[in-house]
Protein backbone atom coordinates (compact mmCIF):
# COMPACT_ATOMS: atom_id res chain seq x y z
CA UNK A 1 126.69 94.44 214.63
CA UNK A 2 124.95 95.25 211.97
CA UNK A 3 128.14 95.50 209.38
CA UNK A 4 129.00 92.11 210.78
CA UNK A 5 125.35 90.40 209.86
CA UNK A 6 126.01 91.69 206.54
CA UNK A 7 129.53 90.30 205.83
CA UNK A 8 128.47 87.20 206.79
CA UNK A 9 125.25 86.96 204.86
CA UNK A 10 127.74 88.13 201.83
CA UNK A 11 130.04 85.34 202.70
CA UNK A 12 127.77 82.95 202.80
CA UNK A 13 126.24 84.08 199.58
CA UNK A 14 129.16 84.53 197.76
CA UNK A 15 130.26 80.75 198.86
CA UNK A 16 127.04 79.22 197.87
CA UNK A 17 126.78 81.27 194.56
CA UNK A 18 130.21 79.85 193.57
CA UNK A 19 129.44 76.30 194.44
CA UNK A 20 126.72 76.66 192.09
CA UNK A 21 128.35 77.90 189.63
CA UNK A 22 130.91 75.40 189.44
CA UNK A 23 128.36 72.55 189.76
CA UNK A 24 126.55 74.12 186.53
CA UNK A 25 130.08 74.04 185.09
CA UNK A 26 130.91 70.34 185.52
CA UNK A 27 127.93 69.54 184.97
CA UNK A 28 127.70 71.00 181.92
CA UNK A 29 130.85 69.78 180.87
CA UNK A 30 129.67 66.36 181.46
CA UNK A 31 126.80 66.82 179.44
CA UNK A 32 128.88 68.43 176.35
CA UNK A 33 131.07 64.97 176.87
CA UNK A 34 128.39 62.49 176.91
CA UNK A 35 128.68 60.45 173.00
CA UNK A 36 126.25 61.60 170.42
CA UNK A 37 123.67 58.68 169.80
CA UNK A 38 123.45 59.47 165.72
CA UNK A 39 120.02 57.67 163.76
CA UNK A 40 122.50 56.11 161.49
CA UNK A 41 124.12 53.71 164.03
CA UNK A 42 120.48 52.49 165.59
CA UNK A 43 119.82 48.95 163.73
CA UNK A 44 116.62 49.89 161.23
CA UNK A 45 114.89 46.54 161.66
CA UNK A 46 114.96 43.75 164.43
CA UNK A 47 115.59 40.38 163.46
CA UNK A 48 112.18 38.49 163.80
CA UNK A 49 111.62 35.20 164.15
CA UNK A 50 109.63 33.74 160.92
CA UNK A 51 106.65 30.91 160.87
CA UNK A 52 105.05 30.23 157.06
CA UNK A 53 101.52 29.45 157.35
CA UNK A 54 101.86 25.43 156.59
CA UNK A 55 105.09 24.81 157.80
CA UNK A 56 107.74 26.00 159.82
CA UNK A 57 111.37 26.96 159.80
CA UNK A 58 113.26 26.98 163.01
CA UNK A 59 113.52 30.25 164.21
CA UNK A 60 115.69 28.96 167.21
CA UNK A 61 118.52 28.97 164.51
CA UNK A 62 117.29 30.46 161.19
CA UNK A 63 116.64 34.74 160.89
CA UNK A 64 114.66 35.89 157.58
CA UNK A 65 116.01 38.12 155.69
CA UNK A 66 113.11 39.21 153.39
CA UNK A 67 109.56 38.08 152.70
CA UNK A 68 108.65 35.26 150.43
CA UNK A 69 109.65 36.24 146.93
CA UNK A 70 108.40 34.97 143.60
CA UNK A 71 110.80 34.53 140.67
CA UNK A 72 109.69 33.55 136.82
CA UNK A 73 112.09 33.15 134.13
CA UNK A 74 110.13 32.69 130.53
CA UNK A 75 112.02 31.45 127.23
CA UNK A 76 110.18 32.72 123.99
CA UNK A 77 111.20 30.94 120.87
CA UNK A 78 110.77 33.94 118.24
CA UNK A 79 111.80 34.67 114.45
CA UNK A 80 113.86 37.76 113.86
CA UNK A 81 110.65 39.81 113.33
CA UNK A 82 109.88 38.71 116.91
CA UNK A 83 106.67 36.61 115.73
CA UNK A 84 106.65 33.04 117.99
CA UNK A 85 107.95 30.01 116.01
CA UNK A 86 107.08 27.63 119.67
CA UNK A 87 105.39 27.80 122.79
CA UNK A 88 106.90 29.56 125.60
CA UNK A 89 108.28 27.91 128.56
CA UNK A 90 107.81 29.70 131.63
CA UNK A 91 108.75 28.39 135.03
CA UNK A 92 108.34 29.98 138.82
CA UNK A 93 109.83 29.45 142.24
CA UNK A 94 108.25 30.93 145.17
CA UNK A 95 111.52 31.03 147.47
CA UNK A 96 112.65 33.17 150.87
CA UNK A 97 115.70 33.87 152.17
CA UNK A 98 116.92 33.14 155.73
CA UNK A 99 120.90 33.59 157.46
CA UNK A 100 121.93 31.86 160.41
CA UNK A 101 125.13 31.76 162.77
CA UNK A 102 127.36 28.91 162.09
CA UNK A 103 130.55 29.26 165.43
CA UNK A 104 132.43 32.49 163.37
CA UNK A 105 130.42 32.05 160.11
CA UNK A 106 127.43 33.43 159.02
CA UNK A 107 124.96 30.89 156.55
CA UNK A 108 122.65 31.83 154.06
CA UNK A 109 120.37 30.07 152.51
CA UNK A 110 116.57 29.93 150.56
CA UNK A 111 113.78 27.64 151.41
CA UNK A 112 111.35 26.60 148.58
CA UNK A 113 107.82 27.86 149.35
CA UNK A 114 104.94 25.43 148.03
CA UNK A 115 101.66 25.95 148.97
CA UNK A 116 102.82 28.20 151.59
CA UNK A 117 104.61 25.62 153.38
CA UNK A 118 108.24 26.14 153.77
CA UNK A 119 110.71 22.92 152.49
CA UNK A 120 114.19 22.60 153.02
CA UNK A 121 115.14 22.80 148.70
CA UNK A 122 116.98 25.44 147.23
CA UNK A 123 114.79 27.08 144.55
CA UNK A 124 116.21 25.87 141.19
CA UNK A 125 114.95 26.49 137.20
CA UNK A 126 115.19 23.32 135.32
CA UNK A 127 117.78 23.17 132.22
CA UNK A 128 115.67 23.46 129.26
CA UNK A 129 116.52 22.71 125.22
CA UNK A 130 114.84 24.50 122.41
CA UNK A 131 113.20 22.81 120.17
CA UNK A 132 113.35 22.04 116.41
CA UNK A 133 111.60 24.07 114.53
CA UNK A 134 110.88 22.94 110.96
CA UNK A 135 112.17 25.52 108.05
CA UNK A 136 114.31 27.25 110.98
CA UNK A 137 117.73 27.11 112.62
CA UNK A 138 119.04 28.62 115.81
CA UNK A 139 120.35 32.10 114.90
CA UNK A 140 122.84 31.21 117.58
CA UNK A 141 124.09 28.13 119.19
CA UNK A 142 124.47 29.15 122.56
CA UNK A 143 120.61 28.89 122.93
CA UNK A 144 120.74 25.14 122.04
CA UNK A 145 120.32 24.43 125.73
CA UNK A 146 119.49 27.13 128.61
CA UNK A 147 121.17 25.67 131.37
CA UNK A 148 119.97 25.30 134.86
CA UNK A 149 120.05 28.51 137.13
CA UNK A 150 119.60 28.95 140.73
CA UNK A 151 118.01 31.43 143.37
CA UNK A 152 120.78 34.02 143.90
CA UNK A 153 121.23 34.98 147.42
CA UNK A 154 122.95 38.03 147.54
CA UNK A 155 120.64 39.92 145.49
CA UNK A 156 123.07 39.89 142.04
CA UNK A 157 123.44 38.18 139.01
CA UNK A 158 126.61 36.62 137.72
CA UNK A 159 127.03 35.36 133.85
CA UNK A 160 128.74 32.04 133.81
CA UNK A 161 131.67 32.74 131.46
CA UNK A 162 130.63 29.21 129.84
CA UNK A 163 127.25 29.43 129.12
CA UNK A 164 126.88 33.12 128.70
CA UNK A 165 123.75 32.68 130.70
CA UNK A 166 123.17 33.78 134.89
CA UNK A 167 124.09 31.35 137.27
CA UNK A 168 121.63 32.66 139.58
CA UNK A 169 118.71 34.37 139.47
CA UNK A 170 117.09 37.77 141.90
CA UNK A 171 114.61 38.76 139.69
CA UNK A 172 112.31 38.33 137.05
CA UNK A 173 114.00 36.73 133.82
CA UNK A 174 112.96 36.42 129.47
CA UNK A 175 115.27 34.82 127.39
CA UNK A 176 114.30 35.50 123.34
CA UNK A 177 115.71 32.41 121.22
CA UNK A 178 115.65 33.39 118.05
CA UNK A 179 115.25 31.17 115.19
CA UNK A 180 116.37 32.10 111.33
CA UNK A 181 114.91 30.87 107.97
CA UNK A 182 117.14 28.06 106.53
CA UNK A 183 117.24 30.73 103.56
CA UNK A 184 117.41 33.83 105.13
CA UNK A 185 121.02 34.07 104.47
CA UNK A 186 120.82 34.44 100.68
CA UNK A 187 117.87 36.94 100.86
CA UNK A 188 119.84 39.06 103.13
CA UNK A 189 123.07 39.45 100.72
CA UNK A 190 120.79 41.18 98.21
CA UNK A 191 120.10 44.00 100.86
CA UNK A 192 123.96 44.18 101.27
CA UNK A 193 125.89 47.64 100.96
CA UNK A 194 129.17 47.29 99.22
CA UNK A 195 132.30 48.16 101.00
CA UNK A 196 135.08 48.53 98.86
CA UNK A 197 138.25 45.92 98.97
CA UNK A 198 136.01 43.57 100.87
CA UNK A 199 133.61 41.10 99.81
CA UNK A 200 130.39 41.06 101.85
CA UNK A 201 129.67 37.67 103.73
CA UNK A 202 126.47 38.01 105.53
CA UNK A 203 124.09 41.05 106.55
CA UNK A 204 122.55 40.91 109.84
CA UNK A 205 120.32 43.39 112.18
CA UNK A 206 120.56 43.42 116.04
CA UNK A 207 117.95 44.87 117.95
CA UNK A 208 118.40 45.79 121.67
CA UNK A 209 114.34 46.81 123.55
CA UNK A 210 113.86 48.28 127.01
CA UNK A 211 110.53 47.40 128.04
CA UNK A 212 108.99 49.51 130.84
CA UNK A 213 106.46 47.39 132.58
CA UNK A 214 104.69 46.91 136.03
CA UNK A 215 104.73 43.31 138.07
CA UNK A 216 101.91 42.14 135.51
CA UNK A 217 103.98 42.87 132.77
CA UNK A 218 101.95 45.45 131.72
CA UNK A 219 103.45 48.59 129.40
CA UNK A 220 103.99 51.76 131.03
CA UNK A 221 106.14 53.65 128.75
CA UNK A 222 107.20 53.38 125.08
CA UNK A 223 110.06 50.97 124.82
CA UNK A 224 113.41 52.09 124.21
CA UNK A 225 114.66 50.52 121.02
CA UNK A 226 118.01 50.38 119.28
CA UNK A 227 118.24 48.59 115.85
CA UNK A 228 122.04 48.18 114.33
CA UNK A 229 122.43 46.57 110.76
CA UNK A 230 126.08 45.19 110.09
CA UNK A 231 128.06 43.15 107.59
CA UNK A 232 130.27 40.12 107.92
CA UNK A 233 133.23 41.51 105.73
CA UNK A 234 136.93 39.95 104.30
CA UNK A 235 139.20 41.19 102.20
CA UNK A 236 138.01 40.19 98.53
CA UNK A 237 142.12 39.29 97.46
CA UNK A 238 141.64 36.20 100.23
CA UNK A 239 141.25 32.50 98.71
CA UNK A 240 137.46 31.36 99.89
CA UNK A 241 138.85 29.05 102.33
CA UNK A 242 140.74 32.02 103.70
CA UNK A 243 137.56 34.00 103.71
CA UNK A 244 135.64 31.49 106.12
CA UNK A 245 138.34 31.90 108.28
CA UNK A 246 136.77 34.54 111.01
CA UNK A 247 140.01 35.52 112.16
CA UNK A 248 140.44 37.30 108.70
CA UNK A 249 136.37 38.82 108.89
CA UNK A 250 135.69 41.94 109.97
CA UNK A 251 132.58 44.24 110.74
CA UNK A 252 131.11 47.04 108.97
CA UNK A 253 128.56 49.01 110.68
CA UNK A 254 125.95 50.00 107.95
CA UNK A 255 124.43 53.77 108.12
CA UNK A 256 121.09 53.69 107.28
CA UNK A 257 119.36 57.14 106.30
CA UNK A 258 115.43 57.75 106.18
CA UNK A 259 113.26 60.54 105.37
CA UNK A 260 110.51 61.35 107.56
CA UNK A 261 108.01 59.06 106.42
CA UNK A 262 110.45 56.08 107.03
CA UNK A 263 111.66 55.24 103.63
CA UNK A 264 115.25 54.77 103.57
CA UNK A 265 116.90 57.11 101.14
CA UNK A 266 120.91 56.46 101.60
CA UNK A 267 123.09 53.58 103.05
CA UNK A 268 126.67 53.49 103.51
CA UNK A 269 128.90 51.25 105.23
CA UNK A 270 132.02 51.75 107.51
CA UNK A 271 134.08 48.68 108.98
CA UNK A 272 135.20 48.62 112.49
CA UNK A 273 138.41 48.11 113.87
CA UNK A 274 136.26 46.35 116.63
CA UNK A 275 133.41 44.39 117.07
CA UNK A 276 132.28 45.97 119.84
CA UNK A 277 129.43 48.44 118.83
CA UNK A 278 128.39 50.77 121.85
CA UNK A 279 125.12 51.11 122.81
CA UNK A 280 123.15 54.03 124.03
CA UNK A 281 122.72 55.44 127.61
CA UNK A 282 119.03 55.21 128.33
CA UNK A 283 117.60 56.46 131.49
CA UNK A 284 114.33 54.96 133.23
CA UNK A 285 111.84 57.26 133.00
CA UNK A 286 110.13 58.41 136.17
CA UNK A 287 106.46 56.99 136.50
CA UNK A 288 104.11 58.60 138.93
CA UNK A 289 102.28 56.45 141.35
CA UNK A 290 105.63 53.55 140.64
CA UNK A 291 108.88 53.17 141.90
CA UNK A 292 111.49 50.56 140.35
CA UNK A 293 111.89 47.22 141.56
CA UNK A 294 115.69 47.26 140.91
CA UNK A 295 117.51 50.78 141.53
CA UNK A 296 120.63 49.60 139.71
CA UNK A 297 118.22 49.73 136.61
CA UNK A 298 117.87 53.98 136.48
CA UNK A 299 120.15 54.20 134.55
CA UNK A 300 121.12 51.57 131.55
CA UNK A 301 124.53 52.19 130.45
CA UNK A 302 127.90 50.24 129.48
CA UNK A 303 125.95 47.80 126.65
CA UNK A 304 127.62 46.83 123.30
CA UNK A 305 127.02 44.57 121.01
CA UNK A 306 129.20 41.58 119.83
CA UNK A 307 129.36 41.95 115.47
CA UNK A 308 131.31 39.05 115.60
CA UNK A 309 131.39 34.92 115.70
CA UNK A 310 134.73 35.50 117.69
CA UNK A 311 134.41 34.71 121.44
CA UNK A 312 134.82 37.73 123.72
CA UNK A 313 135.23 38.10 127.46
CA UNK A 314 131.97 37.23 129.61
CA UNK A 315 131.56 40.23 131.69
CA UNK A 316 128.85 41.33 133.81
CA UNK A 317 128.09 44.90 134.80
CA UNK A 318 126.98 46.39 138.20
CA UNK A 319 123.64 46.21 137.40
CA UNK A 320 123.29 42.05 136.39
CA UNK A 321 123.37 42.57 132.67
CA UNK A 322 126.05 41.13 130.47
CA UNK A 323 127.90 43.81 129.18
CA UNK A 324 127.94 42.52 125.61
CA UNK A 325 124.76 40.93 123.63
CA UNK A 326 125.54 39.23 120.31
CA UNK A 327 121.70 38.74 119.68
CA UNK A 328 118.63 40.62 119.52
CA UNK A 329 118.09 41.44 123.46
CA UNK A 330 115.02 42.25 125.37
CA UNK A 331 115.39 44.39 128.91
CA UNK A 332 112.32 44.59 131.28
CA UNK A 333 112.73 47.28 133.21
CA UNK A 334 110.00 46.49 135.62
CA UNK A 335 107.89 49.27 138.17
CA UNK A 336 106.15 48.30 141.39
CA UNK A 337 103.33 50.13 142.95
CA UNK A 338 104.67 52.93 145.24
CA UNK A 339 103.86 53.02 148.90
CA UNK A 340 102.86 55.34 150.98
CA UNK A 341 105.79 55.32 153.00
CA UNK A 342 107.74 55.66 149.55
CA UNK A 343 105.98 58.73 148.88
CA UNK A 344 106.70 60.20 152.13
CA UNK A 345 110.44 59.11 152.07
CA UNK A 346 110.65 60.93 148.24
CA UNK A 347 108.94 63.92 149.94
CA UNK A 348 111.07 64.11 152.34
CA UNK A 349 115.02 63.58 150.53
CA UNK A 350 113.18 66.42 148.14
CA UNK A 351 112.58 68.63 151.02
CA UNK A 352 116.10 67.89 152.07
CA UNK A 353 117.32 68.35 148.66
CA UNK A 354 115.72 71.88 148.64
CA UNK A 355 116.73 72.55 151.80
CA UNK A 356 120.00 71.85 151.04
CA UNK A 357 120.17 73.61 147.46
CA UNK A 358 118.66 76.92 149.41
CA UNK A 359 121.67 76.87 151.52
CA UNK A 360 124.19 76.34 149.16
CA UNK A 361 122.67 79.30 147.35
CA UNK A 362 122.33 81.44 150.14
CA UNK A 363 126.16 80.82 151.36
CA UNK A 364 127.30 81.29 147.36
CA UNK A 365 125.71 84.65 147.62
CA UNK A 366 127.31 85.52 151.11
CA UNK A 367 130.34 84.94 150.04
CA UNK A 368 130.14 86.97 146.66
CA UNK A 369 128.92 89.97 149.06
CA UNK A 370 131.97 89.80 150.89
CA UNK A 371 134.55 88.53 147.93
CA UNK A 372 132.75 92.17 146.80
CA UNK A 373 133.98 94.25 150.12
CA UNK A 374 137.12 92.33 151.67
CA UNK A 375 140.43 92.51 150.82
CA UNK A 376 141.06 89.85 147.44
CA UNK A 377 143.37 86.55 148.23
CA UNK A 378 147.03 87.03 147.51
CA UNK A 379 148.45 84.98 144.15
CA UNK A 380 149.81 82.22 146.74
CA UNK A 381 146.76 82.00 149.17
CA UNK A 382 144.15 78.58 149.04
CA UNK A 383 141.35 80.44 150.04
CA UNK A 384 141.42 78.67 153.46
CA UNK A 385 144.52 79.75 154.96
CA UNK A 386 145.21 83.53 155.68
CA UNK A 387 148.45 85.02 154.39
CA UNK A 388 150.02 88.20 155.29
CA UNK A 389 147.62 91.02 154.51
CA UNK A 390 144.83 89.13 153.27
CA UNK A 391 141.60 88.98 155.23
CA UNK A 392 140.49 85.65 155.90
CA UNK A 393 136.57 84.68 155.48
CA UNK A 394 135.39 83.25 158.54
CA UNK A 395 132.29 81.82 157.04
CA UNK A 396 134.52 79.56 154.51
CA UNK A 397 137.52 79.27 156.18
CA UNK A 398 138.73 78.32 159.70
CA UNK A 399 136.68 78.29 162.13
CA UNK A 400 135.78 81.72 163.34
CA UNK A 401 134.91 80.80 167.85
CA UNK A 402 131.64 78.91 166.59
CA UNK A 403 130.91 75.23 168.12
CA UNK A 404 129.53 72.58 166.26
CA UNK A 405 126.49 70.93 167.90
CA UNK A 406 128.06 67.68 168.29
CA UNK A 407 131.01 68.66 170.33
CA UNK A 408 129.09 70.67 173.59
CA UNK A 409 129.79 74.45 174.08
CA UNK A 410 133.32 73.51 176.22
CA UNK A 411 134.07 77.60 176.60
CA UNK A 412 130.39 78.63 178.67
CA UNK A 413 131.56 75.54 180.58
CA UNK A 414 134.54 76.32 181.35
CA UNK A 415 133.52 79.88 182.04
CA UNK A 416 130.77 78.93 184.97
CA UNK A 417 133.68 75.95 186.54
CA UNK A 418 135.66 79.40 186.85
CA UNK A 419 133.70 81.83 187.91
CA UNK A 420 132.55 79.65 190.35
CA UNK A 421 136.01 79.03 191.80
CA UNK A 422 136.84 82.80 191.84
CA UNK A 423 133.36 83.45 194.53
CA UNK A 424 134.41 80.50 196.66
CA UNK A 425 137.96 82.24 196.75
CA UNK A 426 136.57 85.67 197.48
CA UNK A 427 134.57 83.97 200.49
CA UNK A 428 137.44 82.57 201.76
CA UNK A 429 139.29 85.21 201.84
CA UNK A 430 136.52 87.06 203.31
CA UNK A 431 135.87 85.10 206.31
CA UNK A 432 139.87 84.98 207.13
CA UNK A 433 139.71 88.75 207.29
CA UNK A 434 137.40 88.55 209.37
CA UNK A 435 139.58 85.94 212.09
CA UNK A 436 141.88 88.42 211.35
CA UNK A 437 140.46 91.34 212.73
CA UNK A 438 139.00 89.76 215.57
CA UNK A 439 142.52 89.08 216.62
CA UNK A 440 143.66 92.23 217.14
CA UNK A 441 140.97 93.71 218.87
């Protein structure tokens, strides 16, 4: 009786122990099955309906995209040495940005902001002509008339190939017009360096500067400034009328050589096969406490400059600036106070960044450890892929039985569905041997 009490408390067990098991397992396999929700697919901002304090735009069909934003483009009218020759004319548009759902099509558009009130204009800078300036002349004619430019929506800048000049606007904008002496010309050829075979036209100096300022326009860092003197050159054998023809003129870049007191001691001059002189590469320097208002501008690179009357293809570069200048050219690179959620955010990629550069260290010296002890890949073997005789690294090649987090661990599921299975069997059969028995008593 006793023996009996037993094997059926044993059954019993072993029954319920395996339907627990294989519970755990589905379940678990369930679990490992479910999709990962990853940070990087969660929308980062809700739309939110928007009301401007003295006027409204319907949020029933209008989404912002961004707060109000203020834009000011300012014109200087300078001489070469950059002293002003007229007043400035600076203009601002307080605009914001807003999309809406059109059937399949998605609009976007800006609303003028005036006196906080929202109107239904687009933001636009009013075409502007530079003036006369007695005893002057426009070094170039392009800046005759600054055409009209609008609010860009998309956040970038494209040169009309026309004008030379943005067709839209995203940020803060100074245009330099620069005005010459009526007489400057013949003062210049005395400071001309002779290139032999070619008789020297006109001597000019470009000048590109990379302001570093804050929102106020206020200097934090030393400029960045790159000064090129060149020659308008033709072959000296052509007739004059020949000469003035630019398609025979060429450029010659002139050398200039000072000593440390900034007295120039040599000059020589080389002519170009191109007009195209390449600029330098200038990084934005990092400013604590200020972030930049346009990423695209940490690093400046991609600038020449034009030598040459001859027209040239209008291109733009990533960043909004035209990729070739043909007159003196002021950047602002402009700063904007840093956050505290900016500073957190920098913490935080550097901790990653760390993080990440500890790793890679730690798995460069793992593997020299064992590149030190193992068995060297054959002439023929990738590194990844074992070949006959060579002893594959599980830590840098295939995968050595480890599970990545993402995927569930499939094998201890699979191993609880089973084991599970194999008590419920062993019950069963336990209980029939028991029938069995009782039938031949």
């Amino acid at each position: 009786m006793s023996f009996k009490i037993k094997r059926k408390t044993l059954t019993r067990c072993s029954a319920a122990l395996g339907a627990a098991l294989m519970v755990t397992g589905v379940a678990t396999g369930a679990l490992n099955n479910e999709p990962v929700s990853h940070a990087e697919n969660v929308s980062s901002r809700a739309d939110i309906p928007v009301t401007v304090t003295g006027g409204e735009v319907d949020n029933t069909k209008w989404t912002a995209v961004d707060k109000p934003k203020t834009i000011t483009r300012t014109i200087h009218f300078v001489d070469e040495s950059g002293k002003a020759v007229a007043k400035d004319v600076v203009e601002s548009h307080t605009g914001q940005i807003f999309t809406t759902k059109n059937g399949d099509d998605t609009v976007t558009r800006a609303f003028t902001i005036v006196n906080g009130a929202a109107t239904d204009v687009q933001p636009k800078f009013t075409s502007v002509t530079s003036p006369e300036v007695k005893g002057y002349k426009l070094k170039s004619d392009q800046f005759k008339t600054i055409p009209e430019q609008g609010w860009s929506l998309d956040g970038t800048q494209n040169t009309d190939p026309k004008t030379g000049f943005y067709t839209n606007l995203a940020q803060d904008e100074v245009i330099n017009v620069v005005y010459v002496k009526e007489s400057n010309q013949n003062a210049q050829l005395k400071e001309a360096v002779p290139v032999a075979g070619y008789t020297v036209l006109n001597v000019k100096t470009m000048t590109r500067t990379i302001n570093f300022v804050d929102i106020n326009n206020k200097q934090l860092h030393d400029p960045e400034v790159e000064s090129v003197k060149y020659e308008t050159v033709v072959p000296e054998k052509l007739t004059p009328a020949e000469q003035q023809n630019y398609k025979n003129q060429k450029v010659a870049v002139v050398k200039v050589v000072k000593d440390a007191n900034g007295n120039i001691t040599s000059q020589s001059a080389s002519v170009y096969d191109t007009p195209a002189y390449k600029l330098k590469d200038v990084t934005a320097p990092e400013i604590t406490g200020y972030k930049l208002q346009n990423k695209k501008f940490k690093t400046l690179s991609g600038q020449y400059m034009w030598l040459s009357p001859a027209s040239h293809v209008q291109a733009t570069l990533d960043n909004g600036l035209p990729q070739y200048i043909y007159q003196d050219e002021r950047i602002d690179v402009i700063y904007e106070p840093q956050t505290e959620a900016d500073k957190l955010k920098e913490e935080e990629a550097k901790k990653k960044q760390d993080t990440k550069d500890n790793k890679d260290q730690q798995q460069k010296d793992t593997k020299k450890k064992k590149n030190g002890s193992a068995v060297v890949n054959g002439p023929h073997d990738d590194g990844n892929t074992p070949s006959s005789g060579v002893v594959a690294d599980p830590g840098y090649g295939e995968s050595s039985g480890s599970v990545l987090p993402q995927t569930g661990n499939k094998t201890m599921s699979l191993v609880s569905t089973i084991s599970g299975l194999l008590f419920l069997v062993g019950s069963a059969v336990m209980t029939f041997s028991s029938k069995i028995k009782g039938l031949f008593k």
